[in-house]
PDB file of N, CA and C in Angstrom:
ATOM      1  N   UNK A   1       0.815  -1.197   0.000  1.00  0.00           N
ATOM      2  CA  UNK A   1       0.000   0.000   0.000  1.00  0.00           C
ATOM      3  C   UNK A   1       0.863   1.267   0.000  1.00  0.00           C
ATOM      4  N   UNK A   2       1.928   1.401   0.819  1.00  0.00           N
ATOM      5  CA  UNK A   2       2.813   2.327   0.681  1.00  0.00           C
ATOM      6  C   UNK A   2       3.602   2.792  -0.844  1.00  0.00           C
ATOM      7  N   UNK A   3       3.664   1.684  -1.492  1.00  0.00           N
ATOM      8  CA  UNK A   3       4.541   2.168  -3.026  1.00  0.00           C
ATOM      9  C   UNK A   3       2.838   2.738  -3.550  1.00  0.00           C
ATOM     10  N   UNK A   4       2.115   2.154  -3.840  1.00  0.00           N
ATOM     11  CA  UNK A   4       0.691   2.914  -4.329  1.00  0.00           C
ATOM     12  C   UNK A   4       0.578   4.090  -3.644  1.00  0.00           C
ATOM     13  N   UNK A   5       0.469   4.796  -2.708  1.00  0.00           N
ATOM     14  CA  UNK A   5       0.558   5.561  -2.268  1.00  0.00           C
ATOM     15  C   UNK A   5       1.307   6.288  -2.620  1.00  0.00           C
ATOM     16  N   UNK A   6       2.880   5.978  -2.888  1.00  0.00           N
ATOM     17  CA  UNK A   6       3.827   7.285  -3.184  1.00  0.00           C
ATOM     18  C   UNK A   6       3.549   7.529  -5.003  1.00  0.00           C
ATOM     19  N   UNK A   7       2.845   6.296  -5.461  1.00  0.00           N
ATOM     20  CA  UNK A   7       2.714   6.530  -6.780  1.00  0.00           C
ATOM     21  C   UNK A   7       1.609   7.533  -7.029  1.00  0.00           C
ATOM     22  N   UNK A   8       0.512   7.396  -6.247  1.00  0.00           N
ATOM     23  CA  UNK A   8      -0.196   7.968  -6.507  1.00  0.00           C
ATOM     24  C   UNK A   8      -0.241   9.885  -6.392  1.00  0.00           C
ATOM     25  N   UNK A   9       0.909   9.570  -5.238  1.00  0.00           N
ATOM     26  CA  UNK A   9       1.911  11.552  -5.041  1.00  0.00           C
ATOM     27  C   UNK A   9       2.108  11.660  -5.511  1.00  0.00           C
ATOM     28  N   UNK A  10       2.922  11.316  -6.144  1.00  0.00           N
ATOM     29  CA  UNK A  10       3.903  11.405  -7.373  1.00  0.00           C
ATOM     30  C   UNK A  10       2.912  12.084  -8.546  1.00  0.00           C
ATOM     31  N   UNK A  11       1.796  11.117  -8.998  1.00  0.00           N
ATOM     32  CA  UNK A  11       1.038  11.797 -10.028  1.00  0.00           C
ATOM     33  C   UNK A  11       0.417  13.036  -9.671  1.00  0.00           C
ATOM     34  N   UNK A  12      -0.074  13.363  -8.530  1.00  0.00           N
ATOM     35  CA  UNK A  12      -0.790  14.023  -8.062  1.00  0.00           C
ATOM     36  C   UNK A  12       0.008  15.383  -8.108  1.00  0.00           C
ATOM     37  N   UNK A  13       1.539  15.176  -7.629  1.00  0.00           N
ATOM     38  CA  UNK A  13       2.179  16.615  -7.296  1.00  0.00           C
ATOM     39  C   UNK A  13       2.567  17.114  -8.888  1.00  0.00           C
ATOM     40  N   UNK A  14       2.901  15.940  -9.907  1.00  0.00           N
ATOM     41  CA  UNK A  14       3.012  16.496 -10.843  1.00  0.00           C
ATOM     42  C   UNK A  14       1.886  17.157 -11.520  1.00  0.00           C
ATOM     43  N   UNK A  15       0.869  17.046 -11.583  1.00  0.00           N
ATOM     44  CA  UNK A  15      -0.850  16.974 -12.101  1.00  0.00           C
ATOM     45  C   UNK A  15      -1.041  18.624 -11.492  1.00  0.00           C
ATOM     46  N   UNK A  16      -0.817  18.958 -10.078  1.00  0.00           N
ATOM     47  CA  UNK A  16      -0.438  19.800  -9.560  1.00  0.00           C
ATOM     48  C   UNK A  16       0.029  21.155  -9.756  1.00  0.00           C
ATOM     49  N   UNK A  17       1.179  20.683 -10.578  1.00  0.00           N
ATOM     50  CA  UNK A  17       2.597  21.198 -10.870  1.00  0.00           C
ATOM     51  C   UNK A  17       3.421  21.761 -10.255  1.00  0.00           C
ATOM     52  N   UNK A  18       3.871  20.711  -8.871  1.00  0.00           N
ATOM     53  CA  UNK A  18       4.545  20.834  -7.528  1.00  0.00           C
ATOM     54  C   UNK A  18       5.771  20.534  -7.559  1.00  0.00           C
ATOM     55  N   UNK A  19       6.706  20.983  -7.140  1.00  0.00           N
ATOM     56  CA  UNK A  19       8.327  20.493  -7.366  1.00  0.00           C
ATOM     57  C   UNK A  19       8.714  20.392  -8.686  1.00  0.00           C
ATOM     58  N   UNK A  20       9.551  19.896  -8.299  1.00  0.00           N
ATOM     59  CA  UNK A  20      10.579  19.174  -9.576  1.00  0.00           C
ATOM     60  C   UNK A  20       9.630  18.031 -10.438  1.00  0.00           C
ATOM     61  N   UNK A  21       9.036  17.274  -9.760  1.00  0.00           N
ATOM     62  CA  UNK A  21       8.080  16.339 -10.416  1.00  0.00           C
ATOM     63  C   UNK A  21       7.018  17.264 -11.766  1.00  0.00           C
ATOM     64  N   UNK A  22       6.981  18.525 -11.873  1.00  0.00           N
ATOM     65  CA  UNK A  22       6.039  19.034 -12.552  1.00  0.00           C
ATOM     66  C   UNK A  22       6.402  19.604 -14.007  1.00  0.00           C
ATOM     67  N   UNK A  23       7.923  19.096 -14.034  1.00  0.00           N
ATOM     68  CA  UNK A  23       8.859  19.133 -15.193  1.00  0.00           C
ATOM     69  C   UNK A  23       9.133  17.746 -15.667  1.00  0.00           C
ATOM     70  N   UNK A  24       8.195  16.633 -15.358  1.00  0.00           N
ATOM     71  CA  UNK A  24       9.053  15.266 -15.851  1.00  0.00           C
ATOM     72  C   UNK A  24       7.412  15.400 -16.639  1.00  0.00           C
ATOM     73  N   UNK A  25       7.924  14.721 -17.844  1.00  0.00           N
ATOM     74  CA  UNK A  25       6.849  13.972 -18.873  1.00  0.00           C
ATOM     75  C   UNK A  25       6.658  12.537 -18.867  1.00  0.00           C
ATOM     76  N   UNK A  26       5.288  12.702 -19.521  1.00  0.00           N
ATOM     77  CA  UNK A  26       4.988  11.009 -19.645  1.00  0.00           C
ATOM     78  C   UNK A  26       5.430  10.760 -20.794  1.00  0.00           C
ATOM     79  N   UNK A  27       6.659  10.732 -21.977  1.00  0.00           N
ATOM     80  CA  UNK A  27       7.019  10.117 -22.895  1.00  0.00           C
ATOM     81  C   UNK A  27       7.244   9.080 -22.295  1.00  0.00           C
ATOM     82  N   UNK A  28       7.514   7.918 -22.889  1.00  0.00           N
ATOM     83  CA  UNK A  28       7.907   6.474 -22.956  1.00  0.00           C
ATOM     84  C   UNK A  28       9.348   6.312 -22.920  1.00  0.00           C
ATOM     85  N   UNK A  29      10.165   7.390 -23.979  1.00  0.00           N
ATOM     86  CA  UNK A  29      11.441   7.895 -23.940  1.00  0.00           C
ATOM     87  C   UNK A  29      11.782   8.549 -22.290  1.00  0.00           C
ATOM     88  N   UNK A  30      10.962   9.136 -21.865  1.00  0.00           N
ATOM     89  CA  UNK A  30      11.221  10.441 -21.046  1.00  0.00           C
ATOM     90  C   UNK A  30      11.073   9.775 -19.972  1.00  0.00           C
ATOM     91  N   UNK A  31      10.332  10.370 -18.874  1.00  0.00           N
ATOM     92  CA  UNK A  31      10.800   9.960 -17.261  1.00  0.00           C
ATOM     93  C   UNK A  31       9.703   9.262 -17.064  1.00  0.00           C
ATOM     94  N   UNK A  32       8.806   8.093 -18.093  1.00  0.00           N
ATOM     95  CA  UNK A  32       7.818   7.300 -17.138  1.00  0.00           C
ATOM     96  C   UNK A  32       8.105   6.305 -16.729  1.00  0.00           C
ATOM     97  N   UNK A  33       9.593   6.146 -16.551  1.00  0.00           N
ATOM     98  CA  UNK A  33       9.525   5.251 -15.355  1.00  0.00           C
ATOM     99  C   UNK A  33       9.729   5.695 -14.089  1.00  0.00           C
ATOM    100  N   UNK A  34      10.105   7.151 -13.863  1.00  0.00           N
ATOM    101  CA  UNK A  34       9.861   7.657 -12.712  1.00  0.00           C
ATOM    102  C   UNK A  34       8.137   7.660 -12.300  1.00  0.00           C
ATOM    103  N   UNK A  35       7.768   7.539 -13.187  1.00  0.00           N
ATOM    104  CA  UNK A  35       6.079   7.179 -12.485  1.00  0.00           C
ATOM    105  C   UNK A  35       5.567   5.913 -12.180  1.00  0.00           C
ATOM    106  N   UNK A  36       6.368   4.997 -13.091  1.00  0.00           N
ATOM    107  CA  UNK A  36       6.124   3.624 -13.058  1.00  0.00           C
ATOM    108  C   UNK A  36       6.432   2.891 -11.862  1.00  0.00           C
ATOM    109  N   UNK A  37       7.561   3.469 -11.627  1.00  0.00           N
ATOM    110  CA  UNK A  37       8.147   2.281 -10.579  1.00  0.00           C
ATOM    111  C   UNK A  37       7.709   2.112  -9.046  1.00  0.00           C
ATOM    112  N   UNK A  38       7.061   2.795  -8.757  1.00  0.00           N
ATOM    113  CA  UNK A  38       6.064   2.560  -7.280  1.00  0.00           C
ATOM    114  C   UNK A  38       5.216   1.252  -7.807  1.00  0.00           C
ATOM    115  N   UNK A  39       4.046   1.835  -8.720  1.00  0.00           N
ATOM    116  CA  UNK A  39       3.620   0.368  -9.196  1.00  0.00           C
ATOM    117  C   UNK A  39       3.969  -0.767  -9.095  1.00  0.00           C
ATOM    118  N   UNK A  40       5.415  -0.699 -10.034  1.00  0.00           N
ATOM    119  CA  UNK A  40       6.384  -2.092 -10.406  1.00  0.00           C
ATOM    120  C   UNK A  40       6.346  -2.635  -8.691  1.00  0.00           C
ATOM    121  N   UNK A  41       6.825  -1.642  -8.295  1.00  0.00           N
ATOM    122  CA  UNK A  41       7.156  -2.577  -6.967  1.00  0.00           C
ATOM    123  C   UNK A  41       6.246  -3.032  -6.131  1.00  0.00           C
ATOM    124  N   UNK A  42       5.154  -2.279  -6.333  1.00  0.00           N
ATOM    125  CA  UNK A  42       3.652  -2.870  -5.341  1.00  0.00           C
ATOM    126  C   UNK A  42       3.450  -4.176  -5.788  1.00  0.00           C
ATOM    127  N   UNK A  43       3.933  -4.526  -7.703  1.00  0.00           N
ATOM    128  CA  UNK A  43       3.186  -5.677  -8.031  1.00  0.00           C
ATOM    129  C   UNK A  43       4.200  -6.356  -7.508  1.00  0.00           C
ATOM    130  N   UNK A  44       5.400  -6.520  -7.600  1.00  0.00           N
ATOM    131  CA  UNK A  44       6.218  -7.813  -7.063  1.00  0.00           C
ATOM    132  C   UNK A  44       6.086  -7.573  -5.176  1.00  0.00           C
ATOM    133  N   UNK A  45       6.163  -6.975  -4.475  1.00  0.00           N
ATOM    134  CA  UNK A  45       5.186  -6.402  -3.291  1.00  0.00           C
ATOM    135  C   UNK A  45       4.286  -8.201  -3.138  1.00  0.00           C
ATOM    136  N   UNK A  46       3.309  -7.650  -3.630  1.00  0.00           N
ATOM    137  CA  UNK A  46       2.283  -8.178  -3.789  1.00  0.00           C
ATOM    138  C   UNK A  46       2.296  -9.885  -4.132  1.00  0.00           C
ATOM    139  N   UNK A  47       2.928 -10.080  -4.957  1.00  0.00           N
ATOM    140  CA  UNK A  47       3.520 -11.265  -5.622  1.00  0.00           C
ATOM    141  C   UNK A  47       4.327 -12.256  -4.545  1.00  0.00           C
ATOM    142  N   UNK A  48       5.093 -11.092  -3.901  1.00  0.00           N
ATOM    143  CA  UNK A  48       5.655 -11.564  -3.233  1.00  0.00           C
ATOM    144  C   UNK A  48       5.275 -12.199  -2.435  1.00  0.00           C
ATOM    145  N   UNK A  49       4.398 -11.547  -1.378  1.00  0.00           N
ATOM    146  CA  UNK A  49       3.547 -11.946  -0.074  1.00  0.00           C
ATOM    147  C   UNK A  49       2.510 -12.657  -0.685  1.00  0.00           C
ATOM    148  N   UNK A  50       2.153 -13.077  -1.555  1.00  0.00           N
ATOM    149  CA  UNK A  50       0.960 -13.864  -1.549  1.00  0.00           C
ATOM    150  C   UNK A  50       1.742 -15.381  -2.156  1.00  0.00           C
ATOM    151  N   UNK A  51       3.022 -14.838  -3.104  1.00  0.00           N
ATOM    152  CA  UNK A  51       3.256 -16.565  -3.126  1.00  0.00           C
ATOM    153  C   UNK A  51       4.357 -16.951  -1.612  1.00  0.00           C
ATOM    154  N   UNK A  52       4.531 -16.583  -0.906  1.00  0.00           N
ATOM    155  CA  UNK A  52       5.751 -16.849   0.485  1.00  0.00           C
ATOM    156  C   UNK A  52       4.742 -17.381   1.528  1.00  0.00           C
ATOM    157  N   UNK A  53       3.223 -16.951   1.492  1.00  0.00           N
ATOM    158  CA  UNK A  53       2.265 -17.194   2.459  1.00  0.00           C
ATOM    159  C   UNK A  53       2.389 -16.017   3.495  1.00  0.00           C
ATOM    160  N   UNK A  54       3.215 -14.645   3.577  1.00  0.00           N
ATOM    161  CA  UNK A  54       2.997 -13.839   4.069  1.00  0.00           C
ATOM    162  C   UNK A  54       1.523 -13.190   4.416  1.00  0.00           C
ATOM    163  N   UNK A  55       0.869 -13.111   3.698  1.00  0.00           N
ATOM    164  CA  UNK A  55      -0.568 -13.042   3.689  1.00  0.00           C
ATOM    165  C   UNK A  55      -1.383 -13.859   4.403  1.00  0.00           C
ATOM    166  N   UNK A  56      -1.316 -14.946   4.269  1.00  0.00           N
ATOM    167  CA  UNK A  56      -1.427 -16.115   5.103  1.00  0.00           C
ATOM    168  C   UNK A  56      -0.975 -16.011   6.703  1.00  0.00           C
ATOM    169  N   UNK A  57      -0.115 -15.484   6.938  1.00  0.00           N
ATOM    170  CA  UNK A  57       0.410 -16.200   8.227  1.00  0.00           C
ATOM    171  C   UNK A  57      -0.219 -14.679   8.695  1.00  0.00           C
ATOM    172  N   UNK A  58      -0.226 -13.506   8.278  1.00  0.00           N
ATOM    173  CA  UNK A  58      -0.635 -12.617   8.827  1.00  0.00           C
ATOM    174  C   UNK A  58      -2.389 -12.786   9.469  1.00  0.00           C
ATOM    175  N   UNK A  59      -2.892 -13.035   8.687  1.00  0.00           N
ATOM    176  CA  UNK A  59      -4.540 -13.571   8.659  1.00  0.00           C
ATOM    177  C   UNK A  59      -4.685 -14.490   9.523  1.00  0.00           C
ATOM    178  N   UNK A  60      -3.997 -15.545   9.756  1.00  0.00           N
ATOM    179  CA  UNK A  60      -3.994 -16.662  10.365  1.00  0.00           C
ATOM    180  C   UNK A  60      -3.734 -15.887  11.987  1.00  0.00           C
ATOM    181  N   UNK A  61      -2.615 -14.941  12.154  1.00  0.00           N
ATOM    182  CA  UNK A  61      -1.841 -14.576  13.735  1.00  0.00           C
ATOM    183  C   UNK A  61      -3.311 -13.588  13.947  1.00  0.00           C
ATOM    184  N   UNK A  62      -3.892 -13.119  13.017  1.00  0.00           N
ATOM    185  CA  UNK A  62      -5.044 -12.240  13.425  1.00  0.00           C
ATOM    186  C   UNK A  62      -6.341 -12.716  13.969  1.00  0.00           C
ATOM    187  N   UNK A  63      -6.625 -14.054  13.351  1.00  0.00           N
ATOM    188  CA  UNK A  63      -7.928 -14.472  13.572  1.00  0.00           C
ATOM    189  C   UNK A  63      -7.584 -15.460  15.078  1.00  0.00           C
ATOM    190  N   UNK A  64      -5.998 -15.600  15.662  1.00  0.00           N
ATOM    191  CA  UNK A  64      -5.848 -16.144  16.580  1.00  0.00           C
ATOM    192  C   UNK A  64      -5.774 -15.542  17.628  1.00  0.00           C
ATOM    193  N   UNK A  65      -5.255 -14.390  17.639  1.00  0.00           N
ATOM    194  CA  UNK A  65      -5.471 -13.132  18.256  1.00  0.00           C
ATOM    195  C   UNK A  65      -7.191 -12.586  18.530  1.00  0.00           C
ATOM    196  N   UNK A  66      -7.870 -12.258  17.719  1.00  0.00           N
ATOM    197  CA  UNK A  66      -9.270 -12.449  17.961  1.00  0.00           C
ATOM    198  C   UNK A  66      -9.912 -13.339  18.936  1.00  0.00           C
ATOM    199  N   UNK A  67      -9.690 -14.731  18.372  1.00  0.00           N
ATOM    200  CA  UNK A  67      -9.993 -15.868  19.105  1.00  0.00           C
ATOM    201  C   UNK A  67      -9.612 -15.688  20.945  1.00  0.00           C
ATOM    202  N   UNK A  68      -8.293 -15.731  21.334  1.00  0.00           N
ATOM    203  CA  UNK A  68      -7.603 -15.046  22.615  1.00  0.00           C
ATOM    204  C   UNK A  68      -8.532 -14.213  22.956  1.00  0.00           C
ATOM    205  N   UNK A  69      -8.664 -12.845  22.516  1.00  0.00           N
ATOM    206  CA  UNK A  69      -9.082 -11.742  23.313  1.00  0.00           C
ATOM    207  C   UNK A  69     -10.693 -12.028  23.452  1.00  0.00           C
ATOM    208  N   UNK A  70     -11.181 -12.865  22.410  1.00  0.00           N
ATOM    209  CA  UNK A  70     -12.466 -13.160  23.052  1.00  0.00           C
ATOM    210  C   UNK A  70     -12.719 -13.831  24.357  1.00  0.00           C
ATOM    211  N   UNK A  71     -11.949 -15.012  24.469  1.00  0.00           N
ATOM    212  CA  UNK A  71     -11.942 -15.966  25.324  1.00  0.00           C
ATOM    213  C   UNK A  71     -11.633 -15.398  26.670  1.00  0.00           C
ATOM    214  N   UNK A  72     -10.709 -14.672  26.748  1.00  0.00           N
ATOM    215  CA  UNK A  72     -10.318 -13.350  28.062  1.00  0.00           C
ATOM    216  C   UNK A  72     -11.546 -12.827  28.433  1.00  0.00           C
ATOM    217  N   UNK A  73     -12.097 -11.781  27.466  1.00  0.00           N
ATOM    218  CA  UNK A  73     -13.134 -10.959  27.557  1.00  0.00           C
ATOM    219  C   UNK A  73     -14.368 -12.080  28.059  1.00  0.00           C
ATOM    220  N   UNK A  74     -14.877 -13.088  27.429  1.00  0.00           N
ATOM    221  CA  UNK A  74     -15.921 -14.341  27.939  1.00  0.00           C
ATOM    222  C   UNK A  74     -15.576 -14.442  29.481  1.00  0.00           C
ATOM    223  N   UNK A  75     -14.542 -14.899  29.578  1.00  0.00           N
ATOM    224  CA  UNK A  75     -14.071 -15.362  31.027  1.00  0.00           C
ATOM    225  C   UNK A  75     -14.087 -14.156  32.182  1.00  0.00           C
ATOM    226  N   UNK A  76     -13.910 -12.791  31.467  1.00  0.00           N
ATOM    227  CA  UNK A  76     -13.895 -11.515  32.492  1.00  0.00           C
ATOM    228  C   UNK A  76     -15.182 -11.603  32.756  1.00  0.00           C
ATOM    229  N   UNK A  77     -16.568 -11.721  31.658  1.00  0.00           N
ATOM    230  CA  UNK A  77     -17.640 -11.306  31.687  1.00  0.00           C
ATOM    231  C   UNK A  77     -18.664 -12.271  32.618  1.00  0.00           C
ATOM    232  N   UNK A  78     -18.172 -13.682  32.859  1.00  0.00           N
ATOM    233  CA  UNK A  78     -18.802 -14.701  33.754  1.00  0.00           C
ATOM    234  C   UNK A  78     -18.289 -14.576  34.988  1.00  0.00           C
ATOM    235  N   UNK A  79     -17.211 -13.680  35.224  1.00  0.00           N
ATOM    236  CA  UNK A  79     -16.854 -13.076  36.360  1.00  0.00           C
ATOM    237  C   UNK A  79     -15.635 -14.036  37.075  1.00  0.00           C
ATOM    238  N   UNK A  80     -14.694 -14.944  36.039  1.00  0.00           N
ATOM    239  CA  UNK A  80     -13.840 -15.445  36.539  1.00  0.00           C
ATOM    240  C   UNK A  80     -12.337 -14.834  36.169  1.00  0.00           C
ATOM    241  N   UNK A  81     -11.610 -15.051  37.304  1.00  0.00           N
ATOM    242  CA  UNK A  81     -10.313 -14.447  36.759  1.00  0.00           C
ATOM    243  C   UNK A  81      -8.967 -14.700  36.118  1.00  0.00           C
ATOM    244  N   UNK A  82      -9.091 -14.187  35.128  1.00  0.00           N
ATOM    245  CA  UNK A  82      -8.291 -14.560  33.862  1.00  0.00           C
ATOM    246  C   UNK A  82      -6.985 -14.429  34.198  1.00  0.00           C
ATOM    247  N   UNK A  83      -5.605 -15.612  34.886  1.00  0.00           N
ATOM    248  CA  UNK A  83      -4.628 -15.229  35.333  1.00  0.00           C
ATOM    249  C   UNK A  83      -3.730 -16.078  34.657  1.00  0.00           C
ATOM    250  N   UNK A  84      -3.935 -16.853  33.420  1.00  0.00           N
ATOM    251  CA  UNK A  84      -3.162 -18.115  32.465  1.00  0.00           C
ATOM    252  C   UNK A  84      -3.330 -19.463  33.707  1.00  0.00           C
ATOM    253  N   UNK A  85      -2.427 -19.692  33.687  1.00  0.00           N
ATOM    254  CA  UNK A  85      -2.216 -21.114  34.223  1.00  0.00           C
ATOM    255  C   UNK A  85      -2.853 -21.217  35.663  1.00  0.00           C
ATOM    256  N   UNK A  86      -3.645 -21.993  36.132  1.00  0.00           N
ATOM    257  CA  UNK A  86      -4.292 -22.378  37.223  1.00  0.00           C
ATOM    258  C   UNK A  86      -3.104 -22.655  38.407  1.00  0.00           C
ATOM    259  N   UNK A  87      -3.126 -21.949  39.247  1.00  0.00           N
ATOM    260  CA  UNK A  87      -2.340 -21.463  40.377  1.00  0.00           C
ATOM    261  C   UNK A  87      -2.631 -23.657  41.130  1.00  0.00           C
ATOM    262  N   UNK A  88      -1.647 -23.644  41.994  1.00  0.00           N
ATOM    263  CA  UNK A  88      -1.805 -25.430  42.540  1.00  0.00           C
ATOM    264  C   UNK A  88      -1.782 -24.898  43.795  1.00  0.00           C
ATOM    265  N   UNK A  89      -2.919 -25.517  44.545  1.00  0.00           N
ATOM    266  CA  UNK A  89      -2.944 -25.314  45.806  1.00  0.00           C
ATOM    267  C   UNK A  89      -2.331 -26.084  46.949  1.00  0.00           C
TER     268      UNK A  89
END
């Protein structure tokens, strides 16, 4: 999301006509790959984390995390106290 983001400045400040960016052209010859390359990198970005299972393991630590804080919150709400491991008397 961050390279989309700077790509999308990028167009914006030039569109603008902000900085130095408001002197680069879109020839093919000329500087579009200074516009391009946020893109480029979101897609391998992207490529990346979805073939490594990055995506995956993130989703997975989230919905386990969920799971946890419910089970806390259940256990606060029946009025028992949530301290991990059962103390031995």
């Amino acid at each position: 999301m961050w390279f989309l983001g700077l790509g999308l400045l990028q167009i914006l400040l030039h569109l603008a006509g902000f900085g130095y960016m408001a002197e680069w052209n879109w020839n093919i010859t000329g500087d579009l790959w200074k516009f391009a390359w946020p893109f480029v990198c979101a897609v391998v970005w992207w490529t990346w984390a979805d073939e490594s299972g990055y995506n995956k393991r993130l989703e997975t630590e989230a919905i386990e995390q969920r799971k946890a804080d419910r089970r806390i919150r259940n256990l606060e709400q029946l009025g028992l106290h949530f301290g991990g491991r059962r103390k031995k008397r």
